[in-house]
C-alpha atoms as a PDB file:
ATOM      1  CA  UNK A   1     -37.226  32.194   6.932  1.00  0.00           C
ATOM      2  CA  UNK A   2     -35.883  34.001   3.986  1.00  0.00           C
ATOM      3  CA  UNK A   3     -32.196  33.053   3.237  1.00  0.00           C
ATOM      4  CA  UNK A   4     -31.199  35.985   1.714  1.00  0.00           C
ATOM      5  CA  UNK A   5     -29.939  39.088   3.582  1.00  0.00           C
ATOM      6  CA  UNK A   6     -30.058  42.349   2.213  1.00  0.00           C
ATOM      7  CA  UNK A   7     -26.903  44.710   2.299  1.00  0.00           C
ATOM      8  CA  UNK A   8     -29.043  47.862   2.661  1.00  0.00           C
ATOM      9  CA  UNK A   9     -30.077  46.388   6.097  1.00  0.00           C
ATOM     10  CA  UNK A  10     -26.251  45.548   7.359  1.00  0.00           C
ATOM     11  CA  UNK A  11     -24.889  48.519   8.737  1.00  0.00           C
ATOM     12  CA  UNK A  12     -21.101  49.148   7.683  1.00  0.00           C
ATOM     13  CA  UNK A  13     -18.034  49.004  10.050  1.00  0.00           C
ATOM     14  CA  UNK A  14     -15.268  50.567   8.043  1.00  0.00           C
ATOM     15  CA  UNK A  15     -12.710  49.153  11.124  1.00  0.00           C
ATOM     16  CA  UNK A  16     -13.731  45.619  10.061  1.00  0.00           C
ATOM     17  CA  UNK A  17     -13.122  46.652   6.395  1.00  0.00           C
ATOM     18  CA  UNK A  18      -9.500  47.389   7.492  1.00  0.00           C
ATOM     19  CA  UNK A  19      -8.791  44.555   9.873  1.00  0.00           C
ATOM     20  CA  UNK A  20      -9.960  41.876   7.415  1.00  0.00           C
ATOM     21  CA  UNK A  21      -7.731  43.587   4.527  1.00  0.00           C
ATOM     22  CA  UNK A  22      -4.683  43.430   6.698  1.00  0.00           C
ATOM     23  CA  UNK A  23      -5.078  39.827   7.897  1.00  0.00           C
ATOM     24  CA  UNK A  24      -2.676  37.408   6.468  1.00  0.00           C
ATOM     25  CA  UNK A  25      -3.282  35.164   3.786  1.00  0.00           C
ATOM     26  CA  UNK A  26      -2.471  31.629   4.549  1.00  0.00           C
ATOM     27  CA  UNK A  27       0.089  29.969   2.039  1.00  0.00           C
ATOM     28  CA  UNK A  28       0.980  26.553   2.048  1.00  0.00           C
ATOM     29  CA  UNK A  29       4.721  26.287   1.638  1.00  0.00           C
ATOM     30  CA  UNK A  30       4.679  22.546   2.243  1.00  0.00           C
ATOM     31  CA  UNK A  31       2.343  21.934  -0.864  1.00  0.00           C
ATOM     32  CA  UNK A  32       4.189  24.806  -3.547  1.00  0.00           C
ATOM     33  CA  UNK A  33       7.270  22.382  -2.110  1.00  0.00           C
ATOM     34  CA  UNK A  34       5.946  19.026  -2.985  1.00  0.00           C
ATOM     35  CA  UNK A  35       4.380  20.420  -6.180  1.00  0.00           C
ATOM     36  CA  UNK A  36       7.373  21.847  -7.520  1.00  0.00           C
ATOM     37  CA  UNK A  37       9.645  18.245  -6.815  1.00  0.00           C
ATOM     38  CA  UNK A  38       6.300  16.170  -8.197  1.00  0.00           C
ATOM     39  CA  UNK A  39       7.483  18.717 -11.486  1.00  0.00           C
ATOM     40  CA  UNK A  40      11.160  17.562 -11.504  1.00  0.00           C
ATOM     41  CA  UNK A  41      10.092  13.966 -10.702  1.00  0.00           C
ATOM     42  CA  UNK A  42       6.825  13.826 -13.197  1.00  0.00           C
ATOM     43  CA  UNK A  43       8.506  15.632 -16.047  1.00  0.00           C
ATOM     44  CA  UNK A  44       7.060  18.090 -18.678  1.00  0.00           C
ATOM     45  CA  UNK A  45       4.127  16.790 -19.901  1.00  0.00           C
ATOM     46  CA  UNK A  46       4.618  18.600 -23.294  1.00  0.00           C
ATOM     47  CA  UNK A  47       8.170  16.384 -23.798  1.00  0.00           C
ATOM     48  CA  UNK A  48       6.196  13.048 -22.664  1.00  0.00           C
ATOM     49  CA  UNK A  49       3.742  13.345 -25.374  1.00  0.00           C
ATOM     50  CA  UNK A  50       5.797  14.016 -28.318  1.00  0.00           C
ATOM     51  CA  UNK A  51       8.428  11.320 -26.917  1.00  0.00           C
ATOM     52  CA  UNK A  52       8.301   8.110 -29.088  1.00  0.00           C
ATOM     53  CA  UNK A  53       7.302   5.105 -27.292  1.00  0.00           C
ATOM     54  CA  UNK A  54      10.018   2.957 -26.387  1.00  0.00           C
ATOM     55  CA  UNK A  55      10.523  -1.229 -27.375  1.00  0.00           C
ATOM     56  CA  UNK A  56       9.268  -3.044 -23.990  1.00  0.00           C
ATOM     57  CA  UNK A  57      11.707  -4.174 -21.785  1.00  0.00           C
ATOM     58  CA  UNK A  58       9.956  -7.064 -20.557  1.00  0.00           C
ATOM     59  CA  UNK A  59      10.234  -9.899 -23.159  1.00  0.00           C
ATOM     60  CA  UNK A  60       6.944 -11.747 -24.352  1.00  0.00           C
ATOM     61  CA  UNK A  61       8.296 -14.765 -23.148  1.00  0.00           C
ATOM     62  CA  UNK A  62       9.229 -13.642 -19.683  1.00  0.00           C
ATOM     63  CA  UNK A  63       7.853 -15.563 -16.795  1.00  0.00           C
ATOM     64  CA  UNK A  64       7.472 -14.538 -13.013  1.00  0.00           C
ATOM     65  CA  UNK A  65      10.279 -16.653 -12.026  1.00  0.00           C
ATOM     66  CA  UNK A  66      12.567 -14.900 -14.560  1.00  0.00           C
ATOM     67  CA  UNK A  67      12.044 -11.452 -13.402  1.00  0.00           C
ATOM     68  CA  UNK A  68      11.348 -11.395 -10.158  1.00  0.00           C
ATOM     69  CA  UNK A  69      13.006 -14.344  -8.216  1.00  0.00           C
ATOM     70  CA  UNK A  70      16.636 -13.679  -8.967  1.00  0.00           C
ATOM     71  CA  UNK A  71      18.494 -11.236  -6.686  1.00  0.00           C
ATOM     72  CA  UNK A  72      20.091  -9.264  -9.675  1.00  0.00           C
ATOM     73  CA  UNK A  73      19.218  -6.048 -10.806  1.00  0.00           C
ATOM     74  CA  UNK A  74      17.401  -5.515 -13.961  1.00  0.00           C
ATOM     75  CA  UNK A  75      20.025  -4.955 -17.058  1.00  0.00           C
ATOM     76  CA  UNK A  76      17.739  -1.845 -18.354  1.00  0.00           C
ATOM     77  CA  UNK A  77      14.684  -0.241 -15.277  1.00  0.00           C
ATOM     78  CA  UNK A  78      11.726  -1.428 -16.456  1.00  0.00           C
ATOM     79  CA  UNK A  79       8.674   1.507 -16.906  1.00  0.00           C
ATOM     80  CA  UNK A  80       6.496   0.980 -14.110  1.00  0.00           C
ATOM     81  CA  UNK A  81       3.852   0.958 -16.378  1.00  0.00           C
ATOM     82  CA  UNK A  82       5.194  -1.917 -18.098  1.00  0.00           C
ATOM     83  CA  UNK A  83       5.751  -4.242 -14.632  1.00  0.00           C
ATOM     84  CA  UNK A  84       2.350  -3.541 -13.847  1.00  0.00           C
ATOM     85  CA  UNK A  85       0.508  -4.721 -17.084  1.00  0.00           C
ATOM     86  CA  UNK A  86       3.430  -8.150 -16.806  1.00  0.00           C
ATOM     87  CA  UNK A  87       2.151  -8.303 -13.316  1.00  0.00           C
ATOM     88  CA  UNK A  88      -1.632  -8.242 -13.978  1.00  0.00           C
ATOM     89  CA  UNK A  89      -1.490  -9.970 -16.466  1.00  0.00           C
ATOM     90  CA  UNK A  90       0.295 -13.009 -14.713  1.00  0.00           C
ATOM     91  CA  UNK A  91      -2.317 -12.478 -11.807  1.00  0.00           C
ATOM     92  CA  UNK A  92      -4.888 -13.457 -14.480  1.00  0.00           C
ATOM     93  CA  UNK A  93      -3.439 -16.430 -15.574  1.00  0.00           C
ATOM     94  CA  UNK A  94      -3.206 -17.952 -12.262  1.00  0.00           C
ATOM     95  CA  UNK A  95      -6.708 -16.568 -11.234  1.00  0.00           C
ATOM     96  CA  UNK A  96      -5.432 -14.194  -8.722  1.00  0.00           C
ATOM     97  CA  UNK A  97      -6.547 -11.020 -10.024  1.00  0.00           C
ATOM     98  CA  UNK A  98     -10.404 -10.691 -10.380  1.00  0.00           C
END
């Protein structure tokens, strides 16, 4: 069976022309929402890159117990970046984290 259809053989029906011209064009308000706040919240990308890269937060020294058992709030946020490397890294010492 051949695939293919030929648009010689279709016949034309200029009413369907017109009804599928005038049918409405789904938009997705919910998703041009959340894209534009992921903007505000994610930043301009061309600002990020030329932005120097800030001192760590997290001291070399720092242990587990030093930043995350007290129930005091950071003195400066920490980049989540930066909590996840002291974090993995931590895992691997203790063999947590294969």
């Amino acid at each position: 069976m051949d695939a293919t259809h030929d648009s010689a053989n279709v016949p034309s029906n200029s009413s369907n022309d017109i009804e599928e011209s005038t049918e409405m064009i789904f938009v997705n308000h919910a998703e041009i929402a959340w894209q534009e706040m992921r903007k505000k919240w994610v930043g301009d990308p061309s600002i990020r890159t030329s932005e120097l890269p800030m001192e760590p937060v997290i001291s070399f020294n720092a242990t587990y117990e030093d930043l995350l058992l007290p129930n005091t709030p950071f003195h400066k946020p920490i980049p989540l970046a930066e909590m996840v490397d002291f974090l993995v890294d931590f895992w691997h010492g203790d063999g947590l984290f294969e």
